[in-house]
Protein backbone atom coordinates (compact mmCIF):
# COMPACT_ATOMS: atom_id res chain seq x y z
CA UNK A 1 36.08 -56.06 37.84
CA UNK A 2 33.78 -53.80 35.40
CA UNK A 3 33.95 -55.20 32.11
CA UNK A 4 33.81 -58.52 30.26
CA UNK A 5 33.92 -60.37 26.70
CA UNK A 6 32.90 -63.94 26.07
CA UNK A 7 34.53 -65.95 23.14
CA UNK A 8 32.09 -69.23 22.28
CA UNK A 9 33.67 -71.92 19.94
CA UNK A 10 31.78 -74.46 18.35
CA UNK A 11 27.71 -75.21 18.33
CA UNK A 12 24.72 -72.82 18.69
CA UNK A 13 23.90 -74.49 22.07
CA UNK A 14 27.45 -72.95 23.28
CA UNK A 15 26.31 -70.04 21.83
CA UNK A 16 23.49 -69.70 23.50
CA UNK A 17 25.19 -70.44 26.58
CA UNK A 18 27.06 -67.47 26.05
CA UNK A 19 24.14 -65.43 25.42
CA UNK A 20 22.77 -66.42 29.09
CA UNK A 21 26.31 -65.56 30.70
CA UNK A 22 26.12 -62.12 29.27
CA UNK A 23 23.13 -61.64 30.75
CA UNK A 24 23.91 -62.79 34.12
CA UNK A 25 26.93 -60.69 34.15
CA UNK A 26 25.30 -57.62 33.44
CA UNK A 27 22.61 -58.01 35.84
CA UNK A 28 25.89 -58.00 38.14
CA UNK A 29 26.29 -54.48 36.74
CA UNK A 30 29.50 -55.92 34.20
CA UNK A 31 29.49 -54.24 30.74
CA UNK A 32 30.79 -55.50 27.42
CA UNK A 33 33.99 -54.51 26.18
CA UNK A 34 36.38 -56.18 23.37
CA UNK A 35 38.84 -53.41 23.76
CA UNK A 36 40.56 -54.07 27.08
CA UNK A 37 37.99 -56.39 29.08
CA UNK A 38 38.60 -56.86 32.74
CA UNK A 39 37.34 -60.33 32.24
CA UNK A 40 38.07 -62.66 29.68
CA UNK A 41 35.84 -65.87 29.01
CA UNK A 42 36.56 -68.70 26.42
CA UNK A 43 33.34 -70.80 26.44
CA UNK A 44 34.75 -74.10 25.08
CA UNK A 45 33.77 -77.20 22.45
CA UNK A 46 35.68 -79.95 22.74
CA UNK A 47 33.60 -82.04 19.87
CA UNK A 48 37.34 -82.48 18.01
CA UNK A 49 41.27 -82.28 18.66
CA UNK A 50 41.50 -79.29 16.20
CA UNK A 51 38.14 -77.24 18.89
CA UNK A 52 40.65 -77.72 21.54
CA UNK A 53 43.68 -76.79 19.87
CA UNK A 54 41.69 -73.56 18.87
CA UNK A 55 41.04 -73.00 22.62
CA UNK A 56 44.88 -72.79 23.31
CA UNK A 57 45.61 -70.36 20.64
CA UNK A 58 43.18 -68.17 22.65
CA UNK A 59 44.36 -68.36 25.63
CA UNK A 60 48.13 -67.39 24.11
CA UNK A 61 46.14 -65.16 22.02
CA UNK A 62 44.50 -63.16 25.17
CA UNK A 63 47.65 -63.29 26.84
CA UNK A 64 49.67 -61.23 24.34
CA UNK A 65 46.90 -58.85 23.66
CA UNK A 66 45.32 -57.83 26.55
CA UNK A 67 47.91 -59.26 28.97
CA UNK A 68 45.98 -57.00 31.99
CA UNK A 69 42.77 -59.15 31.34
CA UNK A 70 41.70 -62.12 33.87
CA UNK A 71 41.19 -65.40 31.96
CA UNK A 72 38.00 -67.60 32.53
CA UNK A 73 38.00 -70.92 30.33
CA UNK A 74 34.45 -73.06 31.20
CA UNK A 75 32.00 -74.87 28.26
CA UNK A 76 32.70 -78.69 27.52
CA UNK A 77 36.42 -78.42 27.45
CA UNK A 78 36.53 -77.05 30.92
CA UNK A 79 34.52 -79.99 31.62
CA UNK A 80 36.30 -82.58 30.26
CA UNK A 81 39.94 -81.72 30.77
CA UNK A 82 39.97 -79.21 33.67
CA UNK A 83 43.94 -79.97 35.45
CA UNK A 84 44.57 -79.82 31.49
CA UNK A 85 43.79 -76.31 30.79
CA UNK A 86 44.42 -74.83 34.63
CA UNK A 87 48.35 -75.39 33.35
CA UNK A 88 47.82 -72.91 30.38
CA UNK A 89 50.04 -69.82 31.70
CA UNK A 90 46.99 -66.69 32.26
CA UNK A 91 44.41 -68.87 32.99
CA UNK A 92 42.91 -68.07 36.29
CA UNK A 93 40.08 -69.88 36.32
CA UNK A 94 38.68 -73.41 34.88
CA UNK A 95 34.93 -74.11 35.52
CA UNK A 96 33.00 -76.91 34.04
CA UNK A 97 29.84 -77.02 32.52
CA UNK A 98 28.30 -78.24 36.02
CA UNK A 99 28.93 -75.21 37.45
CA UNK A 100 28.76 -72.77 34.77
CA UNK A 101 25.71 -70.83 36.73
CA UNK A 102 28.12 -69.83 39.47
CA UNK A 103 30.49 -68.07 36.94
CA UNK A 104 29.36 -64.28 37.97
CA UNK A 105 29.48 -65.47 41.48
CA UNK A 106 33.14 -67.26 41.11
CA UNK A 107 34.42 -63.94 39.03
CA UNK A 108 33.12 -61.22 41.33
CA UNK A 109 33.82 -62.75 45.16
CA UNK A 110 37.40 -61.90 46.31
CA UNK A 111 37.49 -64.29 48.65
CA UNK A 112 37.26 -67.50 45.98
CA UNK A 113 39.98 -68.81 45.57
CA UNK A 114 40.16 -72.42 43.70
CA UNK A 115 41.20 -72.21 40.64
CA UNK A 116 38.97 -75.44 38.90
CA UNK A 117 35.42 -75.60 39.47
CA UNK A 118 33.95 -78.94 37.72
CA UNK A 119 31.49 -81.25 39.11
CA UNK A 120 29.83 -84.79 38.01
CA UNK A 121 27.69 -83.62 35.26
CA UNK A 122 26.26 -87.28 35.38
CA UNK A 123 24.85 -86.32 38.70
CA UNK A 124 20.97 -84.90 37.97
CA UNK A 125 21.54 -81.14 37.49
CA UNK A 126 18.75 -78.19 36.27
CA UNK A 127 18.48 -77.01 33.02
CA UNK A 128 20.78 -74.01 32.50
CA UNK A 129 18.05 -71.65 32.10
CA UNK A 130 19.35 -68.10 32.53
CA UNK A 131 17.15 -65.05 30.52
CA UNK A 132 18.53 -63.75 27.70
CA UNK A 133 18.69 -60.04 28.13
CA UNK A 134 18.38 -57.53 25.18
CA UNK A 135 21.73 -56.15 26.20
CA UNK A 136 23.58 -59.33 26.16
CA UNK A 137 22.03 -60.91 23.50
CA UNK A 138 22.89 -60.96 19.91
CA UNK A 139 21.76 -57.97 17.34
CA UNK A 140 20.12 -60.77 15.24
CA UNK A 141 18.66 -64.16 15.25
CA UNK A 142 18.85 -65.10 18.76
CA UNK A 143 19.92 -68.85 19.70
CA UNK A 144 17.27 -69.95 22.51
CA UNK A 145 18.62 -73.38 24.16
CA UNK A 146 15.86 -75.22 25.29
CA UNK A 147 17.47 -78.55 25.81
CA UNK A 148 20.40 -79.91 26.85
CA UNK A 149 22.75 -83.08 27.32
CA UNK A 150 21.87 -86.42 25.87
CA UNK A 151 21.21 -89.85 26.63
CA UNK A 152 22.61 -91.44 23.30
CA UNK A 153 26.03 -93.25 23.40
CA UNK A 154 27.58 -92.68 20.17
CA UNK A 155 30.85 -94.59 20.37
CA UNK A 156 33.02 -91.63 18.87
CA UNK A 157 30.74 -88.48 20.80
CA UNK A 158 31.86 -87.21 24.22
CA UNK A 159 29.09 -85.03 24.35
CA UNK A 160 27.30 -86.69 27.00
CA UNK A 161 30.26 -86.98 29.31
CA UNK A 162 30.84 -83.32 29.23
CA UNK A 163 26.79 -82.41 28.76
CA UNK A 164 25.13 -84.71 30.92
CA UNK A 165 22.15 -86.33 30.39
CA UNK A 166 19.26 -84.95 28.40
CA UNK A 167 16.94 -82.50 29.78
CA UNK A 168 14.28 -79.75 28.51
CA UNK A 169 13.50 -76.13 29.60
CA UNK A 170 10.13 -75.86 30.94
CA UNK A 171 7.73 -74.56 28.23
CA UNK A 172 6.66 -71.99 30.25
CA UNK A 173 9.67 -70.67 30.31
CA UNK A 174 10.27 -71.17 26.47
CA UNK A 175 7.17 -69.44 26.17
CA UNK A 176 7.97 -66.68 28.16
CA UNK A 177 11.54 -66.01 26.69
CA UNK A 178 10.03 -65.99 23.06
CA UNK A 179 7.75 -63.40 23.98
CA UNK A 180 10.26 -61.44 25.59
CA UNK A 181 12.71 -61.94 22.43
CA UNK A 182 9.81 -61.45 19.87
CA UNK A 183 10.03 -57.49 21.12
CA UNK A 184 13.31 -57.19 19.96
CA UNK A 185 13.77 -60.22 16.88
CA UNK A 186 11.86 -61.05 14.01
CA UNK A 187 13.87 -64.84 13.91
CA UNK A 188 15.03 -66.81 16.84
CA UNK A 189 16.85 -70.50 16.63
CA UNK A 190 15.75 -72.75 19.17
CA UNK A 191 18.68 -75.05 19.86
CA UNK A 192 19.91 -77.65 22.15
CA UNK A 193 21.97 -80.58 22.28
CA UNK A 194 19.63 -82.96 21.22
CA UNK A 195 16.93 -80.66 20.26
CA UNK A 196 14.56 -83.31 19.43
CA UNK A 197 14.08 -84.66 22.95
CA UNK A 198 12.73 -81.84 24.05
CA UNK A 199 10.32 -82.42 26.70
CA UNK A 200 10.86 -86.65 27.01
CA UNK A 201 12.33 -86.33 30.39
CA UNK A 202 8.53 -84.56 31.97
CA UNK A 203 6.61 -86.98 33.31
CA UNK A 204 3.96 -86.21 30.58
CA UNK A 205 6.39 -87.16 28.12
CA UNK A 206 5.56 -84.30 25.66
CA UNK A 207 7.44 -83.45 22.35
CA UNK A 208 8.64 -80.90 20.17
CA UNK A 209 5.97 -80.39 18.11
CA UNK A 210 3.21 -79.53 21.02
CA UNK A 211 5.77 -76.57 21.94
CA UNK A 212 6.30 -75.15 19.07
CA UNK A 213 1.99 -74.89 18.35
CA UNK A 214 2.25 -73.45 22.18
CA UNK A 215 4.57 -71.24 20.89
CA UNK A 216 2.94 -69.80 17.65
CA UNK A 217 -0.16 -69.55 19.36
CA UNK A 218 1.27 -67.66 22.25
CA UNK A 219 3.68 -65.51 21.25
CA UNK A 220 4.18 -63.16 18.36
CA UNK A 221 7.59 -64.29 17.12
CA UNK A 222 7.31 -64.07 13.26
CA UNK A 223 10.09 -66.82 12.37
CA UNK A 224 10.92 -69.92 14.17
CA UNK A 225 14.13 -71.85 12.82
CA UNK A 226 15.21 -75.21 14.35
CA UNK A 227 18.96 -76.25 14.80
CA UNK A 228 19.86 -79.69 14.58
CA UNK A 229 17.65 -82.67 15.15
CA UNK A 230 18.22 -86.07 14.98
CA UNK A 231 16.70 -87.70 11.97
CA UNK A 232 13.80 -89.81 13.66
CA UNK A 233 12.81 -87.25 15.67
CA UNK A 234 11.34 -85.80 12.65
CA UNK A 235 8.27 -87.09 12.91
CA UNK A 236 5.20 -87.13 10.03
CA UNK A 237 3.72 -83.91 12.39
CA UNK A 238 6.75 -81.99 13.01
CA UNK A 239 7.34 -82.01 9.31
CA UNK A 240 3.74 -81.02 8.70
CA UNK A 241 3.83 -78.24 10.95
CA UNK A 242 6.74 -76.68 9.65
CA UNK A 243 5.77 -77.68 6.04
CA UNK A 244 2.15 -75.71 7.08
CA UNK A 245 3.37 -72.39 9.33
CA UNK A 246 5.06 -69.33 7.87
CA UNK A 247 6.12 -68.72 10.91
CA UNK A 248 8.64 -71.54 10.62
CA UNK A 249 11.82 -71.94 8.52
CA UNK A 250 12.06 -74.26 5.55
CA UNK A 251 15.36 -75.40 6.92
CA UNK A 252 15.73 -79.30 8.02
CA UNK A 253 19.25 -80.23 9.54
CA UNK A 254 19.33 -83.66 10.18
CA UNK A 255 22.22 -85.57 11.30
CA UNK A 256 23.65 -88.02 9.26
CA UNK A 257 26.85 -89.17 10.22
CA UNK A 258 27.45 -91.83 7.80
CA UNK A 259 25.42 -93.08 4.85
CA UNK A 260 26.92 -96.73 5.30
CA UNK A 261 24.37 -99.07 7.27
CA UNK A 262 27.60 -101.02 8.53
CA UNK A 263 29.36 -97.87 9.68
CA UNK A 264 25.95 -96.69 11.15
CA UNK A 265 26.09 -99.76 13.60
CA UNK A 266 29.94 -99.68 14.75
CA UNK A 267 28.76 -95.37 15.77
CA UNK A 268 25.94 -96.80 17.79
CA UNK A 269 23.56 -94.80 15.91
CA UNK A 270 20.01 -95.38 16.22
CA UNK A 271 18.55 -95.73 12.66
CA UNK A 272 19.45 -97.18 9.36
CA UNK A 273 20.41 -95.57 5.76
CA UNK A 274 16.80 -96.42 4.49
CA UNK A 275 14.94 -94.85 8.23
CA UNK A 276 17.21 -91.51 7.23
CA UNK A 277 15.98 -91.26 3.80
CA UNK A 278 12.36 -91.92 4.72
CA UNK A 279 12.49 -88.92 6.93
CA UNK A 280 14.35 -86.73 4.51
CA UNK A 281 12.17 -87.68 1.07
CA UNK A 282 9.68 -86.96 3.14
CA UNK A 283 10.46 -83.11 4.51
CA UNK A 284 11.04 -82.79 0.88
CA UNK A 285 7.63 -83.41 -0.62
CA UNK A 286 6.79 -81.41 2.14
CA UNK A 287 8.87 -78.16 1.25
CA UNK A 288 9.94 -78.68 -2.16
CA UNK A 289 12.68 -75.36 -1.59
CA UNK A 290 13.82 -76.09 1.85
CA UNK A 291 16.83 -76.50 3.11
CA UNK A 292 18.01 -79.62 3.74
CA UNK A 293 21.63 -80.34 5.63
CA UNK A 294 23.39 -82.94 7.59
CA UNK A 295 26.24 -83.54 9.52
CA UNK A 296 28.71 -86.10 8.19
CA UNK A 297 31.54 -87.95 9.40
CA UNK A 298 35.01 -89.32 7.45
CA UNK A 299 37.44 -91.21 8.46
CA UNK A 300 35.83 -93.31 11.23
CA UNK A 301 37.85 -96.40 12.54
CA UNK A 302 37.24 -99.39 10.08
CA UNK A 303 35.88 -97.44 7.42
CA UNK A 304 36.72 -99.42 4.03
CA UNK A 305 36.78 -97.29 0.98
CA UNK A 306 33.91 -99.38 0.01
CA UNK A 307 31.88 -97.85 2.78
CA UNK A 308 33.02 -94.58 1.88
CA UNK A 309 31.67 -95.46 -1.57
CA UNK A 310 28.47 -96.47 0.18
CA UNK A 311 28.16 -93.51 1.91
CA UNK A 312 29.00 -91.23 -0.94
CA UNK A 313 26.38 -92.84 -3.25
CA UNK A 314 24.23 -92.54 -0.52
CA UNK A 315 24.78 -88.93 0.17
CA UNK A 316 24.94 -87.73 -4.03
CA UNK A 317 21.31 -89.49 -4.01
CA UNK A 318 19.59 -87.69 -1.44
CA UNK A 319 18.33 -83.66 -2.34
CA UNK A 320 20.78 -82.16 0.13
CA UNK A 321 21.34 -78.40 0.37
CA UNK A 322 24.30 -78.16 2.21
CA UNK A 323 26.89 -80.79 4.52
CA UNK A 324 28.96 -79.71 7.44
CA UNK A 325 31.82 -82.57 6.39
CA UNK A 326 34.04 -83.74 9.79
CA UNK A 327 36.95 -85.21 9.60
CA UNK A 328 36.68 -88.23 12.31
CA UNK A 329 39.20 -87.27 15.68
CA UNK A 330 39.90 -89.61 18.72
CA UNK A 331 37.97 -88.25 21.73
CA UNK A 332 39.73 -89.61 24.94
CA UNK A 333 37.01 -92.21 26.90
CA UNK A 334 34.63 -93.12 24.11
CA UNK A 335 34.54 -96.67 22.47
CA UNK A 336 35.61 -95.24 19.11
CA UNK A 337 38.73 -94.27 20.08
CA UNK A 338 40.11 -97.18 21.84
CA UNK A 339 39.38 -98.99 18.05
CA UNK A 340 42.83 -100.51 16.52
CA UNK A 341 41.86 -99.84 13.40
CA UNK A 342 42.16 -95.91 12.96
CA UNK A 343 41.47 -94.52 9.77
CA UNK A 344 45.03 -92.60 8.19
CA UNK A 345 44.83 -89.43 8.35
CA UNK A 346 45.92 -88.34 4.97
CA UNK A 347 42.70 -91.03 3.79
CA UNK A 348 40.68 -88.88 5.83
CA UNK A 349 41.71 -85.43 4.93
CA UNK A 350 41.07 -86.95 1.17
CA UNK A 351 37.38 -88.68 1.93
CA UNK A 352 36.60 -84.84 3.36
CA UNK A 353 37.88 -83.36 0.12
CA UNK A 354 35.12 -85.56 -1.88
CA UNK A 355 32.13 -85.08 0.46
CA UNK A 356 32.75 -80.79 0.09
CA UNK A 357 33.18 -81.46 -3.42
CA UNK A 358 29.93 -82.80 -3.63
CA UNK A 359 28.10 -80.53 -0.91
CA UNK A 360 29.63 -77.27 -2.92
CA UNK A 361 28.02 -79.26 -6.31
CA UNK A 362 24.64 -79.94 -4.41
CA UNK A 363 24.75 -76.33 -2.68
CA UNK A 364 25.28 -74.68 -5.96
CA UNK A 365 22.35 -76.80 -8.38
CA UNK A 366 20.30 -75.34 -4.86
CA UNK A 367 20.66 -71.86 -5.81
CA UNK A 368 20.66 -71.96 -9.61
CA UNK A 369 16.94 -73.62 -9.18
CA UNK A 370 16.01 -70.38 -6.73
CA UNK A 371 17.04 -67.77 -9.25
CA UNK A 372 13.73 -66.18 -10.21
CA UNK A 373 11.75 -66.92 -6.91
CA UNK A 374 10.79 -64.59 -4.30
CA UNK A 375 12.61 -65.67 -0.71
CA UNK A 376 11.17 -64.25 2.70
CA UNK A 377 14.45 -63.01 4.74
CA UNK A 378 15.92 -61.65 7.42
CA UNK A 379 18.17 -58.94 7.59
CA UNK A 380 21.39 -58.56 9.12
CA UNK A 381 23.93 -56.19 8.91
CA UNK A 382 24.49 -53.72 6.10
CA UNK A 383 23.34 -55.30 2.80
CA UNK A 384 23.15 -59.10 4.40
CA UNK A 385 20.16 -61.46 4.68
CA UNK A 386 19.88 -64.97 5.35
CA UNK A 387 16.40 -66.72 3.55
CA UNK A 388 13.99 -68.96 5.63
CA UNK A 389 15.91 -71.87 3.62
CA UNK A 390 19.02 -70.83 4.96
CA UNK A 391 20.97 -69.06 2.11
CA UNK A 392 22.68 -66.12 2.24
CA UNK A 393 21.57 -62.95 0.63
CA UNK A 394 23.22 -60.16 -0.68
CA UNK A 395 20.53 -57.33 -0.54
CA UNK A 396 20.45 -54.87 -3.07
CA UNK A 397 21.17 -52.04 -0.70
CA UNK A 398 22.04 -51.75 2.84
CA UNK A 399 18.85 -52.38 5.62
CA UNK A 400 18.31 -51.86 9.23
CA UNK A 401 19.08 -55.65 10.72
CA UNK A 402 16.03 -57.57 12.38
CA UNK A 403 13.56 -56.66 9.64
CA UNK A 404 11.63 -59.44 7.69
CA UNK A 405 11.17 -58.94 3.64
CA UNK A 406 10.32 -60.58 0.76
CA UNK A 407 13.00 -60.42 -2.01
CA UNK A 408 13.52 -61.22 -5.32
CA UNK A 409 16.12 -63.06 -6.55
CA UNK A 410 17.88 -62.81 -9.61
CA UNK A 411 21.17 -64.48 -9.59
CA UNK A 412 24.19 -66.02 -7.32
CA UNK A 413 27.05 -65.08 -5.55
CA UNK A 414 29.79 -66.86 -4.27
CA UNK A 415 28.52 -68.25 -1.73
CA UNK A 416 24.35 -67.24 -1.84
CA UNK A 417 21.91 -65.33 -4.05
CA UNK A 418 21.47 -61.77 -4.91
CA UNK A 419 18.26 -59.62 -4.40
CA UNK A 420 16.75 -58.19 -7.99
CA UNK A 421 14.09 -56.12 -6.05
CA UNK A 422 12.88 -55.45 -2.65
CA UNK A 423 9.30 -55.86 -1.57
CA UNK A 424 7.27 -53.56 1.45
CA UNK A 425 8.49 -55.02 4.95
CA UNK A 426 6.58 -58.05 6.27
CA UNK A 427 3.72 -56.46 9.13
């Protein structure tokens, strides 16, 4: 077996994940190729019905086009349904997130020969903590995991049973990785699971915030961006520093779920409508253009159309930038699902309709009110750039990716803004 390509569905912390894989297989002497791999991975979400039925497609997909290649399925799908996927025709092998470290080993000894590979991620485990190697990682805007699993109980998130329970890279590692990626990157995301408890399982109990000075002071990364973190974890000094740093995106994504306080309860979540807009009012006195995006839920069990309502008014209130809208599904073994009173699906599909309605209105009044500014961003391919407030740029000619400018901006497209004039590259 020479050469390998990874597939990741779903969040940047499965990204990331297969980022480190890459790397691990190549310092096995494996080399990338889409063309006709030797290997085959699908690194798996399994946050929704429709993120598994995506994973099957693959696996028929792979089949039909590269029906020489050896299949590998692992990630949180692996984890949580392992006999289920092992009966997919072409899969050879099913390993779980709690053994996702032995993958180059599983792949590359002829004399393994079990077929499903998944452990008790409940068990304690180590962080997942491979290097990211130039080679394997991507051409822009790294994702760094630094955390992973989580110790909240949503009722409708199987997350922790697939994840485990929450734990942090060590910051000298972080540290060390930055440094290494800074050589290479002007912007890399630092993501995990539940991002925002970085550091609360040490025995120091340190937080977020003391990294990321450790990490500006230490390293020579230009931009920092943070993924998603849950909205109390925002904390009066996080939002300072990033409100204070250039070296930190304007870009806030914080978790909403629902913007009903009765809804809130039944999902087990740990705040209320008026602790969420607190934090977010807040980040935006901060960093008057920031971005500002949540993730939100329709369609979970019991939701009255009055709640909806609530959680609409809630949401058109609030200076959001952007949503990622999800249409509630039934996760086999949490509380939500085992609810009698399910949601319709045709009311769902509708409640999603309104909430994109609104985040494409909200999104758009966003970039009308930039036209005219000057935006720092990063390049990416061809004439692509992506702002520190996390809108898409179309560049007025084609750049070198990883380079940090300041642009102009002098009107919108589709889905972002366009670039009026380019300004000398950032030192």
């Amino acid at each position: 077996m020479r050469t390998y390509s990874i597939h990741n569905f779903g969040c940047r912390a499965t990204q990331a994940d297969g980022s480190a894989l890459a790397s691990a297989l190549e310092a096995r002497g494996l080399t990338a190729e889409a063309a006709d791999p030797d290997l085959v991975i699908l690194n798996t979400c399994t946050v929704t019905a429709a993120a598994d039925a995506d994973v099957h497609k693959m696996v028929h997909r792979v089949r039909r086009e590269h029906p020489g290649s050896r299949i590998l399925v692992t990630g949180c799908y692996a984890q949580r349904a392992p006999e289920e996927l092992a009966k997919l025709e072409g899969v050879d092998w099913v390993v779980g997130n709690s053994h996702k470290t032995q993958i180059p080993e599983i792949v590359l000894d002829p004399t393994y020969h079990s077929q499903i590979s998944v452990g008790d991620v409940s068990e304690p485990q180590d962080f997942f903590s491979l290097p990211i190697l130039e080679s394997g990682a991507e051409r822009s805007r790294p994702n760094l995991k630094i955390q992973d699993g989580c110790n909240n109980r949503c009722s409708f998130c199987i997350i922790p049973s697939v994840r485990g329970r929450s734990r942090s890279a060590k910051p000298e590692w972080v540290v060390e990785q930055i440094a290494r990626l800074a050589k290479d990157y002007r912007e890399v995301v630092l993501t995990g699971i539940n991002l925002g408890r970085w550091g609360r399982d040490f025995a120091t109990g340190r937080q977020l915030v003391r990294l990321l000075r450790e990490i500006l002071e230490q390293t020579p990364i230009d931009r920092l961006r943070l993924s998603s973190v849950e909205p109390m974890d925002f904390s009066d000094e996080l939002l300072g520093l990033m409100a204070e740093s250039s070296r930190i995106a304007k870009h806030v994504h914080a978790p909403l779920q629902s913007g009903s306080d009765a809804v809130l309860r039944r999902m087990f979540r740990k705040y209320r409508p008026r602790h969420y807009e607190d934090r977010l009012r807040r980040a935006r006195a901060l960093m008057p253009d920031a971005a500002i995006g949540a993730d939100v839920m329709v369609g979970f069990p019991g939701e009255t159309e009055a709640e909806f309502e609530e959680s609409r008014q809630f949401i058109e209130a609030l200076p959001f930038t952007y949503l990622h809208v999800f249409t509630y599904s039934e996760r086999p073994g949490t509380r939500a699902s085992e609810a009698a009173n399910q949601v319709p699906m045709e009311v769902r599909k509708e409640r999603n309709r309104v909430l994109r309605e609104l985040a494409a209105a909200k999104n758009l009044a966003f970039r009308r009110a930039l036209v005219g500014k000057r935006l720092s961003v990063v390049t990416l391919e061809g004439d692509k750039g992506l702002s520190s407030n996390y809108v898409a740029v179309k560049l007025g000619q084609a750049r070198p990716a990883n380079q940090l400018i300041d642009v102009r901006i002098d009107g919108l497209t589709d889905q972002g803004l366009r670039e009026a004039a380019l300004l000398p590259v950032l030192a």
